[in-house]
C-alpha atoms as a PDB file:
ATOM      1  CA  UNK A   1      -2.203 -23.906   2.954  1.00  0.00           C
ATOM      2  CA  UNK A   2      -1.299 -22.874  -0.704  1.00  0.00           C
ATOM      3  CA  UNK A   3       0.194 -19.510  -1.451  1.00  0.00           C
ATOM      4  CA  UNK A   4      -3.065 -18.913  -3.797  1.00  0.00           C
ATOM      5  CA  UNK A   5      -5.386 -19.899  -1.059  1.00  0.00           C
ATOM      6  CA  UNK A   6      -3.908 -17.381   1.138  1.00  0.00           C
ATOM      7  CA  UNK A   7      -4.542 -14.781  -1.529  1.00  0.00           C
ATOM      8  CA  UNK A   8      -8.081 -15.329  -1.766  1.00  0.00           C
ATOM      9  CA  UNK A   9      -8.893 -15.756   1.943  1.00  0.00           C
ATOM     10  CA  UNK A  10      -6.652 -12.871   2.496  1.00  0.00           C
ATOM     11  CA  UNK A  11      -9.163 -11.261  -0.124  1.00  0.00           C
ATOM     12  CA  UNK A  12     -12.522 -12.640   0.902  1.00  0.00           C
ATOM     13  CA  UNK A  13     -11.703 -11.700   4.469  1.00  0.00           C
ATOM     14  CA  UNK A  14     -10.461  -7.860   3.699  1.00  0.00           C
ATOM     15  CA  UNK A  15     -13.373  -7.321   1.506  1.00  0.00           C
ATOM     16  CA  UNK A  16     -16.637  -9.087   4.317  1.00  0.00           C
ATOM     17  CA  UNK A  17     -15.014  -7.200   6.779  1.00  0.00           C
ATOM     18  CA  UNK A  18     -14.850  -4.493   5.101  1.00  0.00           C
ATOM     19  CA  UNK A  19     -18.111  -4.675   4.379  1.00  0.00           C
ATOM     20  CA  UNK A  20     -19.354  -5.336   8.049  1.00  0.00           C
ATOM     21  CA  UNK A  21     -17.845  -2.228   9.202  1.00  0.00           C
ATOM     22  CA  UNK A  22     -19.101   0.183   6.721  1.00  0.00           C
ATOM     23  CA  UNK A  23     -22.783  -1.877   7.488  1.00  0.00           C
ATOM     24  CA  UNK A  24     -22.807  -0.772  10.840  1.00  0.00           C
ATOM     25  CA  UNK A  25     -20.448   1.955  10.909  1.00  0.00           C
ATOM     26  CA  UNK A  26     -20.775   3.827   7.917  1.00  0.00           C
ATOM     27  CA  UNK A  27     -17.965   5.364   5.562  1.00  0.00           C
ATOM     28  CA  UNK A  28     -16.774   7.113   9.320  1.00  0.00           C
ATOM     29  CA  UNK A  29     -16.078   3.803  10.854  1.00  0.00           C
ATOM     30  CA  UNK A  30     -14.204   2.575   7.419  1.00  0.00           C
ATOM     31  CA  UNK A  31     -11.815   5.437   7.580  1.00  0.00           C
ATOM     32  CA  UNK A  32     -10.906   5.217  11.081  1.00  0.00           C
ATOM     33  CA  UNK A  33     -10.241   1.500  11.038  1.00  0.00           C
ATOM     34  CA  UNK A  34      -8.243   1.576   7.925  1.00  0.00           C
ATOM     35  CA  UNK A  35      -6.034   5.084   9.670  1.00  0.00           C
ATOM     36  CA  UNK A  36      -5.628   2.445  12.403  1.00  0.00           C
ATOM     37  CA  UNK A  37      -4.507  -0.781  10.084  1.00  0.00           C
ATOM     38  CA  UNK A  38      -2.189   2.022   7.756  1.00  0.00           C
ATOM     39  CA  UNK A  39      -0.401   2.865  11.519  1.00  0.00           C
ATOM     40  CA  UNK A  40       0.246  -0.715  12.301  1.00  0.00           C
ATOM     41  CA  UNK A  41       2.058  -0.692   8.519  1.00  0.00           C
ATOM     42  CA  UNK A  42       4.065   2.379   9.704  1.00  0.00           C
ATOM     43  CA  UNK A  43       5.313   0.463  12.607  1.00  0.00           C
ATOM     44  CA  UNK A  44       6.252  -2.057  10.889  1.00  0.00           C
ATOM     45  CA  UNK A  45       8.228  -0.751   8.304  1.00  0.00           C
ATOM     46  CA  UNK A  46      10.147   1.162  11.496  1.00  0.00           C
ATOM     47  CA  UNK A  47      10.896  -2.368  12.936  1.00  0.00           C
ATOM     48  CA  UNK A  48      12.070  -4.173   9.783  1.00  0.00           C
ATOM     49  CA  UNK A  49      14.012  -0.600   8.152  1.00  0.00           C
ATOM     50  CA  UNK A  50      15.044   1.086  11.398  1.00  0.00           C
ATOM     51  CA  UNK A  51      15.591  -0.570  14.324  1.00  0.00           C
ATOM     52  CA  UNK A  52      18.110  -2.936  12.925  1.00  0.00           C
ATOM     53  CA  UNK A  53      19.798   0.724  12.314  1.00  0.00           C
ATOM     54  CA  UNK A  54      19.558   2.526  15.634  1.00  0.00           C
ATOM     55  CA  UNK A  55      17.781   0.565  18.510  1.00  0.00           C
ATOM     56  CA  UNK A  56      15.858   3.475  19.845  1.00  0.00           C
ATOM     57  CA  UNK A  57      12.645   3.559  21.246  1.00  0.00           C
ATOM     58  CA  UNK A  58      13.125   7.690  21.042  1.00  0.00           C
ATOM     59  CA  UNK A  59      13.590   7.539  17.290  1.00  0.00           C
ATOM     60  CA  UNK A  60      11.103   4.803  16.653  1.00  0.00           C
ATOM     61  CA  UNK A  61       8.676   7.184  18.645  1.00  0.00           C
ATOM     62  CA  UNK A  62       9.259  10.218  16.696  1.00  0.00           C
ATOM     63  CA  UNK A  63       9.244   8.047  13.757  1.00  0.00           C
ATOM     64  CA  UNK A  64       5.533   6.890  14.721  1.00  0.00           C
ATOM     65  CA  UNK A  65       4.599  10.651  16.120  1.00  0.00           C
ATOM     66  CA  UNK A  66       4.943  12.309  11.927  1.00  0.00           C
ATOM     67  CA  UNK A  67       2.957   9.885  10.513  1.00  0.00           C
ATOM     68  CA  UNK A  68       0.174   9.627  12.807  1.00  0.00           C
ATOM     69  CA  UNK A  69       0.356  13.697  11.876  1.00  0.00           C
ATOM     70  CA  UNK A  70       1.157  13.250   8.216  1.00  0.00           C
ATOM     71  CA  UNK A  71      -1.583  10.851   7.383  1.00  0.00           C
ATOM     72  CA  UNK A  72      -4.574  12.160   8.046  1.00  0.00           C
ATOM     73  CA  UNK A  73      -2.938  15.305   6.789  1.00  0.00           C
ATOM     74  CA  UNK A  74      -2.132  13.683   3.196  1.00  0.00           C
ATOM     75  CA  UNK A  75      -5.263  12.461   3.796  1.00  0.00           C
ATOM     76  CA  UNK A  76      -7.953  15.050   4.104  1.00  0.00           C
ATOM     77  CA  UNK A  77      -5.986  17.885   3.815  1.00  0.00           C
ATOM     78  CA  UNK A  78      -4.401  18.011   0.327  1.00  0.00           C
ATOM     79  CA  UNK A  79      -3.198  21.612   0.438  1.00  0.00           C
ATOM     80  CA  UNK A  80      -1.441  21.115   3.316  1.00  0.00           C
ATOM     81  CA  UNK A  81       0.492  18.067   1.612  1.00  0.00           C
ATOM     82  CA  UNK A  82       3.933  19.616   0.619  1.00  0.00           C
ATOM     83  CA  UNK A  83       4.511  21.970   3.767  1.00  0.00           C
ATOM     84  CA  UNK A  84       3.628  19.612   6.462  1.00  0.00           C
ATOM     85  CA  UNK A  85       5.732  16.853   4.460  1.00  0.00           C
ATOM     86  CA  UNK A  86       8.900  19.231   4.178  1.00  0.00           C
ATOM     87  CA  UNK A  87       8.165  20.549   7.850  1.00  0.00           C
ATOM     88  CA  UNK A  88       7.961  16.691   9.174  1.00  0.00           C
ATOM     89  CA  UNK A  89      11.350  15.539   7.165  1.00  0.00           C
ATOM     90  CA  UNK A  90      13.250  18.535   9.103  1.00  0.00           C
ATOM     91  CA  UNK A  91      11.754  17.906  12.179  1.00  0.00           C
ATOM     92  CA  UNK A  92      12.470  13.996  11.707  1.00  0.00           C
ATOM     93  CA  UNK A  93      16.179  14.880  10.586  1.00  0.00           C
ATOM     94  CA  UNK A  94      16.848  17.250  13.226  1.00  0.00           C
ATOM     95  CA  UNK A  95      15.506  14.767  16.055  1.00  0.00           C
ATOM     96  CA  UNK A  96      17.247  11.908  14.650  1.00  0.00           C
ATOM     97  CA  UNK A  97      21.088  13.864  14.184  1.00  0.00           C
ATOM     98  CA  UNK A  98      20.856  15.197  17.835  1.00  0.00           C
ATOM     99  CA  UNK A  99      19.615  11.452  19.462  1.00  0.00           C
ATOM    100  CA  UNK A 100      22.165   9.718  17.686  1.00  0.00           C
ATOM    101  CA  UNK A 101      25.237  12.273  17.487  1.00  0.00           C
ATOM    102  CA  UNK A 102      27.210   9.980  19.544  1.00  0.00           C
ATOM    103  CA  UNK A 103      25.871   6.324  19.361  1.00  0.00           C
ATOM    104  CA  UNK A 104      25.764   5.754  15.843  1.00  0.00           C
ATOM    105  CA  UNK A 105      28.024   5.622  12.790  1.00  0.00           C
ATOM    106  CA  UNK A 106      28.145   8.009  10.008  1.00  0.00           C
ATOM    107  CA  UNK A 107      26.568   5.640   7.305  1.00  0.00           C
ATOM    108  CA  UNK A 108      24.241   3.881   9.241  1.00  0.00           C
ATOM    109  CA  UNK A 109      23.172   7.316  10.008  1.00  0.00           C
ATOM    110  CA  UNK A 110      22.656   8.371   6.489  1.00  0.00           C
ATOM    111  CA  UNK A 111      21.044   4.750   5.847  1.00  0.00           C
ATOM    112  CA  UNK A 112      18.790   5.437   8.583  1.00  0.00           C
ATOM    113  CA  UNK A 113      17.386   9.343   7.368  1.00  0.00           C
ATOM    114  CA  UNK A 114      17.255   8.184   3.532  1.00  0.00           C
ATOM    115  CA  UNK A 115      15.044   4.919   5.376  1.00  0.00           C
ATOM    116  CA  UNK A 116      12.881   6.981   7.334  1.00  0.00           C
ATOM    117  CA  UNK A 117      12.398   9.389   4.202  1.00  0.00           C
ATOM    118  CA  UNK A 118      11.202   6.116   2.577  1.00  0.00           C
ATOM    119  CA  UNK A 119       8.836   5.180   4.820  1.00  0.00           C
ATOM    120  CA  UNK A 120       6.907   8.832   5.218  1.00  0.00           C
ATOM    121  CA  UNK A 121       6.419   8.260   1.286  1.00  0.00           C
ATOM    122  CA  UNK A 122       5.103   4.553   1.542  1.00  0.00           C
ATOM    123  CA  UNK A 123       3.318   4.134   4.741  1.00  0.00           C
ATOM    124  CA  UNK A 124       1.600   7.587   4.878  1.00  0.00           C
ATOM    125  CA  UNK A 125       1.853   9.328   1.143  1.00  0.00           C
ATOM    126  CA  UNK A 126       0.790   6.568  -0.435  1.00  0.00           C
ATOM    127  CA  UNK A 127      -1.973   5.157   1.371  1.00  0.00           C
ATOM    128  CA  UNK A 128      -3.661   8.738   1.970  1.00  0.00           C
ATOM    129  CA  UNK A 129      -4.967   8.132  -1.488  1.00  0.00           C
ATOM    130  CA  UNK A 130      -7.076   5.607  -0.178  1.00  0.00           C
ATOM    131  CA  UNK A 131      -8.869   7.872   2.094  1.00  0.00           C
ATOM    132  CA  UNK A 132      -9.179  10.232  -0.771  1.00  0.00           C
ATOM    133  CA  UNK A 133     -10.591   7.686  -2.972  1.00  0.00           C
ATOM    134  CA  UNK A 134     -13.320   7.181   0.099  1.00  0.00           C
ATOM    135  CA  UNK A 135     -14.048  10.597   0.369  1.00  0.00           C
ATOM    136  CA  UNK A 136     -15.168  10.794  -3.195  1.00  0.00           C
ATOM    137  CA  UNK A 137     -19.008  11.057  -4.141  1.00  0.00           C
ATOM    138  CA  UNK A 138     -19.956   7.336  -3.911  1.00  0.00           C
ATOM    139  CA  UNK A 139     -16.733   6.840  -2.305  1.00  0.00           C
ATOM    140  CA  UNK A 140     -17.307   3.304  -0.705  1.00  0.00           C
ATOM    141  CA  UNK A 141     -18.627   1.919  -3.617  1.00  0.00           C
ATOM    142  CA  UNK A 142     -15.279   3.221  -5.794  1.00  0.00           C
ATOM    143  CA  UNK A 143     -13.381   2.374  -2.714  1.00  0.00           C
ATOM    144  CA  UNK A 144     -14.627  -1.247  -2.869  1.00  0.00           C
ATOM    145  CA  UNK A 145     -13.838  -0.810  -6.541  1.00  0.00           C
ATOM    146  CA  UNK A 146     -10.295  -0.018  -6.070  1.00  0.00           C
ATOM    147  CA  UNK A 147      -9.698  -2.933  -3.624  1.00  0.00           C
ATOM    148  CA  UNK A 148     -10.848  -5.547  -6.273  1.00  0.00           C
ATOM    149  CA  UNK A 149      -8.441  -4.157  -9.228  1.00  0.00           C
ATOM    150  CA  UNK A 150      -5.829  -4.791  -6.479  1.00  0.00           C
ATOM    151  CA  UNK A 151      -6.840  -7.943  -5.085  1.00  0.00           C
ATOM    152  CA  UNK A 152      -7.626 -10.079  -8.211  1.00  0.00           C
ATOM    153  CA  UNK A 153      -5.023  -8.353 -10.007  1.00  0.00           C
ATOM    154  CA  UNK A 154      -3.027 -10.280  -7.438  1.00  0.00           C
ATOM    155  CA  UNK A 155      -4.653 -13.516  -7.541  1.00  0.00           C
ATOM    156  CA  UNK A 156      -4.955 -13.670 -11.470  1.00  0.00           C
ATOM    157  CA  UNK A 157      -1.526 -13.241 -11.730  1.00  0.00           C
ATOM    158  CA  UNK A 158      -0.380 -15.640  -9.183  1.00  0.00           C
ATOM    159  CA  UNK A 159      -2.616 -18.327 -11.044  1.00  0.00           C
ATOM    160  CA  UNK A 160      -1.421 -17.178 -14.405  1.00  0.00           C
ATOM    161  CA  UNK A 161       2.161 -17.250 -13.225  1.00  0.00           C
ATOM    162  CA  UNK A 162       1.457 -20.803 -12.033  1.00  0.00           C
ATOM    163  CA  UNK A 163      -0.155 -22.048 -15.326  1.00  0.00           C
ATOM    164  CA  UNK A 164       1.458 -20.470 -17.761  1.00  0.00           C
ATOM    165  CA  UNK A 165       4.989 -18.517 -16.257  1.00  0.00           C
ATOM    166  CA  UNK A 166       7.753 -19.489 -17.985  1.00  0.00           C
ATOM    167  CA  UNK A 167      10.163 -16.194 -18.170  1.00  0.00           C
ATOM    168  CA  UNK A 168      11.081 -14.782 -14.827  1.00  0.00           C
ATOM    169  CA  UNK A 169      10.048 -11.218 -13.853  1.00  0.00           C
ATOM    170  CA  UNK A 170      12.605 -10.080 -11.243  1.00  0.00           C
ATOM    171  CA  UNK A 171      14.179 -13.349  -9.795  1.00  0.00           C
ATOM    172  CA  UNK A 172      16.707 -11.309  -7.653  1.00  0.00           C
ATOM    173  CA  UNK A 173      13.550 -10.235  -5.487  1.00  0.00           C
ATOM    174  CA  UNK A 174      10.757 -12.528  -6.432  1.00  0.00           C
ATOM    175  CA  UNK A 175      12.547 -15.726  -7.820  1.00  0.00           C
ATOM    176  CA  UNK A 176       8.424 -17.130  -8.583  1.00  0.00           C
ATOM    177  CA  UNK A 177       6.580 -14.419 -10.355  1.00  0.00           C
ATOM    178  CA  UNK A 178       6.815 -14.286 -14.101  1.00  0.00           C
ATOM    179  CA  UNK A 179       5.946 -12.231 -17.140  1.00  0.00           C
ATOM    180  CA  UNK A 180       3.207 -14.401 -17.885  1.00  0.00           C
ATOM    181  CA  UNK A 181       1.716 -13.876 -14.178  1.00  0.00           C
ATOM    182  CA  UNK A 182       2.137 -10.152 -14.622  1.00  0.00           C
ATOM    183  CA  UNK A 183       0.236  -9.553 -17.599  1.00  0.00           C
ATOM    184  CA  UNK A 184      -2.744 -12.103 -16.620  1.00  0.00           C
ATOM    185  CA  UNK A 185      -2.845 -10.198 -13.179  1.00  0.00           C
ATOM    186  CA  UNK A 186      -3.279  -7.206 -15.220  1.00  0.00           C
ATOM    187  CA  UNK A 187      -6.060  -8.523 -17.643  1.00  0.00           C
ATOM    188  CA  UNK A 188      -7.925 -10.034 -15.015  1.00  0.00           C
ATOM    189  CA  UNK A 189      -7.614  -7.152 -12.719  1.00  0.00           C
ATOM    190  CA  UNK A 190      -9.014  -5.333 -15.795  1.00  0.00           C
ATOM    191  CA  UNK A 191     -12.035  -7.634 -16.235  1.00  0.00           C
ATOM    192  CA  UNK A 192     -12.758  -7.625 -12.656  1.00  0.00           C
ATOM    193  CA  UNK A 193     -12.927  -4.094 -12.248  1.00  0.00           C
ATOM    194  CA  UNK A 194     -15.096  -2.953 -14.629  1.00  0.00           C
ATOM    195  CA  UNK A 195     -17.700  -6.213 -13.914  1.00  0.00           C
ATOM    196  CA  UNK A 196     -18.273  -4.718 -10.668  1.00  0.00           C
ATOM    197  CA  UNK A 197     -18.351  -0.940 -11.902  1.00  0.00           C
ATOM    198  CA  UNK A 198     -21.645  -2.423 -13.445  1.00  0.00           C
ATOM    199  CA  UNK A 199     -22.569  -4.315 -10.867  1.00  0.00           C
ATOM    200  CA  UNK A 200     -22.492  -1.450  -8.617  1.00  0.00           C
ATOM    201  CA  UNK A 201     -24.040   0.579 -10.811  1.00  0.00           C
ATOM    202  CA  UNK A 202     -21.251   3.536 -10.786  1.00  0.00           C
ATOM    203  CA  UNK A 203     -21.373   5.388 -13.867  1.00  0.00           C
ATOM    204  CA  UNK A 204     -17.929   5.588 -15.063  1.00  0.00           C
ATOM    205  CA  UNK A 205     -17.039   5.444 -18.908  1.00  0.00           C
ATOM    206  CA  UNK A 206     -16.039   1.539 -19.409  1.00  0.00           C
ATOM    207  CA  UNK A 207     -12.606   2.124 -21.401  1.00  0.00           C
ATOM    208  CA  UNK A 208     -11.915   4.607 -18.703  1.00  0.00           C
ATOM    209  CA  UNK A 209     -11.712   2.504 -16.120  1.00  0.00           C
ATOM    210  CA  UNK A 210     -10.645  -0.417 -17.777  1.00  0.00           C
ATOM    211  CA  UNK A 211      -7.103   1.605 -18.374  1.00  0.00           C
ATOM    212  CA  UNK A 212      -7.488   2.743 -14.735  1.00  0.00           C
ATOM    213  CA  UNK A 213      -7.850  -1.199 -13.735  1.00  0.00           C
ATOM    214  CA  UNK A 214      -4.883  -2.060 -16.292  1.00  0.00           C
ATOM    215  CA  UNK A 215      -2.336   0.316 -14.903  1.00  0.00           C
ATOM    216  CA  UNK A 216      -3.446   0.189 -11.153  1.00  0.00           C
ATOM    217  CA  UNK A 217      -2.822  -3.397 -11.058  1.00  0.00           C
ATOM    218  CA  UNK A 218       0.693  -3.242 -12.717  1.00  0.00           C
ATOM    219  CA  UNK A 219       1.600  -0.806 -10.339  1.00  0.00           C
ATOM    220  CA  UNK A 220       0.206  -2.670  -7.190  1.00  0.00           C
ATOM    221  CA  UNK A 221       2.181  -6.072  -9.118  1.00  0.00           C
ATOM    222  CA  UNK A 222       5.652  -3.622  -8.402  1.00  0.00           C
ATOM    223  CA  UNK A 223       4.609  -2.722  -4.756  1.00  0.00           C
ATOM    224  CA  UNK A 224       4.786  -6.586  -4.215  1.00  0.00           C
ATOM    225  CA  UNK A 225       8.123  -6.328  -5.390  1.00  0.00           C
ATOM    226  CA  UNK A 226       9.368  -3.467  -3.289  1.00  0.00           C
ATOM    227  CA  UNK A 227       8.102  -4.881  -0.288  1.00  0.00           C
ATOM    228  CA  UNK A 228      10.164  -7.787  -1.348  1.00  0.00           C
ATOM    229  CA  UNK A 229      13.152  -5.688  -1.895  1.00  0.00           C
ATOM    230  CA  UNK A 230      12.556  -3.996   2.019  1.00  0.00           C
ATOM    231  CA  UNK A 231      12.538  -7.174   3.577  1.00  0.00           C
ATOM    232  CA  UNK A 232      15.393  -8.459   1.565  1.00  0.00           C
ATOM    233  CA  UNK A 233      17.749  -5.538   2.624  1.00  0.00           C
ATOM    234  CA  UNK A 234      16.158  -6.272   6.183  1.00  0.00           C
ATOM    235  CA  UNK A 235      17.212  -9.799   6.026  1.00  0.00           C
ATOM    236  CA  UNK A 236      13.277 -10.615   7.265  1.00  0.00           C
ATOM    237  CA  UNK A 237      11.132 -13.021   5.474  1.00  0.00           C
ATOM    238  CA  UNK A 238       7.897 -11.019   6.580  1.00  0.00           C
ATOM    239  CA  UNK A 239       7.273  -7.098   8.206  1.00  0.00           C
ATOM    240  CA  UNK A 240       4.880  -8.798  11.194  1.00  0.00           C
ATOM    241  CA  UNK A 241       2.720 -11.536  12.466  1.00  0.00           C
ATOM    242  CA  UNK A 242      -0.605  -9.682  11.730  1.00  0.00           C
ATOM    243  CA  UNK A 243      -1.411 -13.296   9.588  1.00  0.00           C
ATOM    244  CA  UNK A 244       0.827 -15.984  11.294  1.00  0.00           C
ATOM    245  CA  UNK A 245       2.779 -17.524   8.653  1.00  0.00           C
ATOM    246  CA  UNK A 246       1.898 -15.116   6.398  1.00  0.00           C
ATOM    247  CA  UNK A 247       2.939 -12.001   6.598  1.00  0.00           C
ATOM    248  CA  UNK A 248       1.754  -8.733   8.336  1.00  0.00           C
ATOM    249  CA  UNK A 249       0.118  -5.539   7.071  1.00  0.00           C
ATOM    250  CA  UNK A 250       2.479  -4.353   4.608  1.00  0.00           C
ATOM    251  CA  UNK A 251       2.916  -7.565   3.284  1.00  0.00           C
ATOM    252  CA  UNK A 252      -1.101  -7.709   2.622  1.00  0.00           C
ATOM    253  CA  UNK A 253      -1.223  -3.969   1.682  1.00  0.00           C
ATOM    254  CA  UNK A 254       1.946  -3.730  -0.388  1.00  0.00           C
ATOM    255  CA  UNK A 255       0.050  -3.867  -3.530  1.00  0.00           C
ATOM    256  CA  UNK A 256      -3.037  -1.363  -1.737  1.00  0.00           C
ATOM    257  CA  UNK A 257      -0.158   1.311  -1.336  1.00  0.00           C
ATOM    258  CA  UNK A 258       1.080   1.640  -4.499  1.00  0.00           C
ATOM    259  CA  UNK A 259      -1.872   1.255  -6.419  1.00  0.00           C
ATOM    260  CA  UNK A 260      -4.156   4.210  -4.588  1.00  0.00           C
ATOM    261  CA  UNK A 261      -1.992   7.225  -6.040  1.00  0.00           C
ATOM    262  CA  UNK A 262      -2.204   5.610  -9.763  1.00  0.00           C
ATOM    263  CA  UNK A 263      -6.427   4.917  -9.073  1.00  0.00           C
ATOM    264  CA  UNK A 264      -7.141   7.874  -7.321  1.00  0.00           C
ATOM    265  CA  UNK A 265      -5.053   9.870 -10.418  1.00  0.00           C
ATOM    266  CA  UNK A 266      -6.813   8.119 -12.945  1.00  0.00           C
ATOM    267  CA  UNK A 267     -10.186   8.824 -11.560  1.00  0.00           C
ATOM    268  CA  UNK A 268      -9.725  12.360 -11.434  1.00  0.00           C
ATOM    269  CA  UNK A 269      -8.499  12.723 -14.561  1.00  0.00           C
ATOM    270  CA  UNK A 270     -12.151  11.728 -15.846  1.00  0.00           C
ATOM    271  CA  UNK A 271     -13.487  13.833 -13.502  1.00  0.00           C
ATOM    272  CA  UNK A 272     -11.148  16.452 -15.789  1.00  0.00           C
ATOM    273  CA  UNK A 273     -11.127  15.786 -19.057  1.00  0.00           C
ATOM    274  CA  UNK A 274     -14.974  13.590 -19.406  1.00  0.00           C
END
């Protein structure tokens, strides 16, 4: 199977099932599957980033404890954001220097804090936005939005990068994406988004969320790449087996991550100033 038809089926299948749960579960069932599917991505990133670091299932589990707290925390609780996120890297810290004070090396210690800091910011920070976006007025429908600026962001540049790529974005980390792919991912993200603005009838100025579109699909473009750049360092070729032979969740959601903060932002912002 080509890499581009893995894109789109990865697409086609995130957005139908999507779809069937908010059918019969409503924007409820959405949220709590996607808390689940963000939890599998914290996991993960613990397996590739810290493990290889300090094999303990007592760090790992301490690890996993903060950001099933932090999450829905970042998520639905945005005043609580800072202070539980300070309050989480202390308690993380603290566990982690009085597990390891006699089993692991200095460095690999600081490697290991520095990694888990990391990984509160991408596999909990980040994706609360997400939620936020779903908790919105409409929130589904902008949610659905979102995921379409990412996804054929994604897929426009891959087939623009295929047709047309001839100078190499970053070929330390991604020796196959190019300029050319980049900025078609962006256009076409930007085309795509704001066709199914109208087709959902959301009442958003056009330019608005065109520039929304535009910069939340360049951003998702540089998650891919510092997925890429974890699983480098990791020496792994993918986080997990979610999609055999192609990746797991952050590999799918790399692009989801990154992109909600910018989206979510850019939304409000409207909300704001329009």
């Amino acid at each position: 199977m080509s890499n581009l038809q893995v894109r789109i089926i990865s697409a086609v299948v995130a957005l139908v099932g999507l779809l069937s749960v908010y059918h019969f579960f409503g924007n409820n069932g959405v949220i709590l599957l996607s808390l689940v599917i963000v939890l599998i991505g914290a996991w993960e990133f613990s397996k590739i980033c810290l493990r290889p670091l300090y094999k303990s299932r007592k760090i790992t589990a301490l690890y996993m404890g903060i950001c099933s707290v932090l999450l829905p925390l970042f998520s639905f609780n945005a005043e609580l954001t800072l202070p539980v996120f300070a309050s989480s890297l202390c308690v993380f810290f603290t566990g982690s220097l009085w597990l390891s004070r006699e089993r692991i090396k200095i460095h690999a210690l600081q490697s290991l804090l520095a990694l888990a800091a990391t990984g509160f910011i991408y596999c909990t920070l980040f994706p609360s936005f997400a939620f936020r976006i779903l908790l919105m007025d409409d929130g589904f429908k902008i949610f659905f939005m979102f995921l379409v600026a990412v996804f054929m962001g994604d897929i426009f540049a891959y087939t623009f990068g295929r047709l047309f790529g001839k100078h190499r974005l970053m070929p330390a980390l991604s020796p196959k994406k190019t300029v050319e792919g980049a900025i078609g991912g962006t256009v076409g993200s930007l085309a795509s988004t704001v066709g199914v603005m109208y087709l959902l009838n959301l009442s958003f100025p056009p330019l608005a969320i065109a520039a929304i579109a535009f910069a939340t699909s360049a951003v998702a473009q540089s998650g891919d790449l510092f997925e890429s750049l974890l699983k480098r360092v990791a020496g792994v070729k993918d986080s997990g087996k979610i999609m055999p032979g192609h990746g797991g969740v952050l590999d799918r959601l790399d692009g989801i991550y990154f992109g909600a903060p910018v989206f979510y932002t850019g939304l409000y912002l409207i909300e704001y100033f329009l």
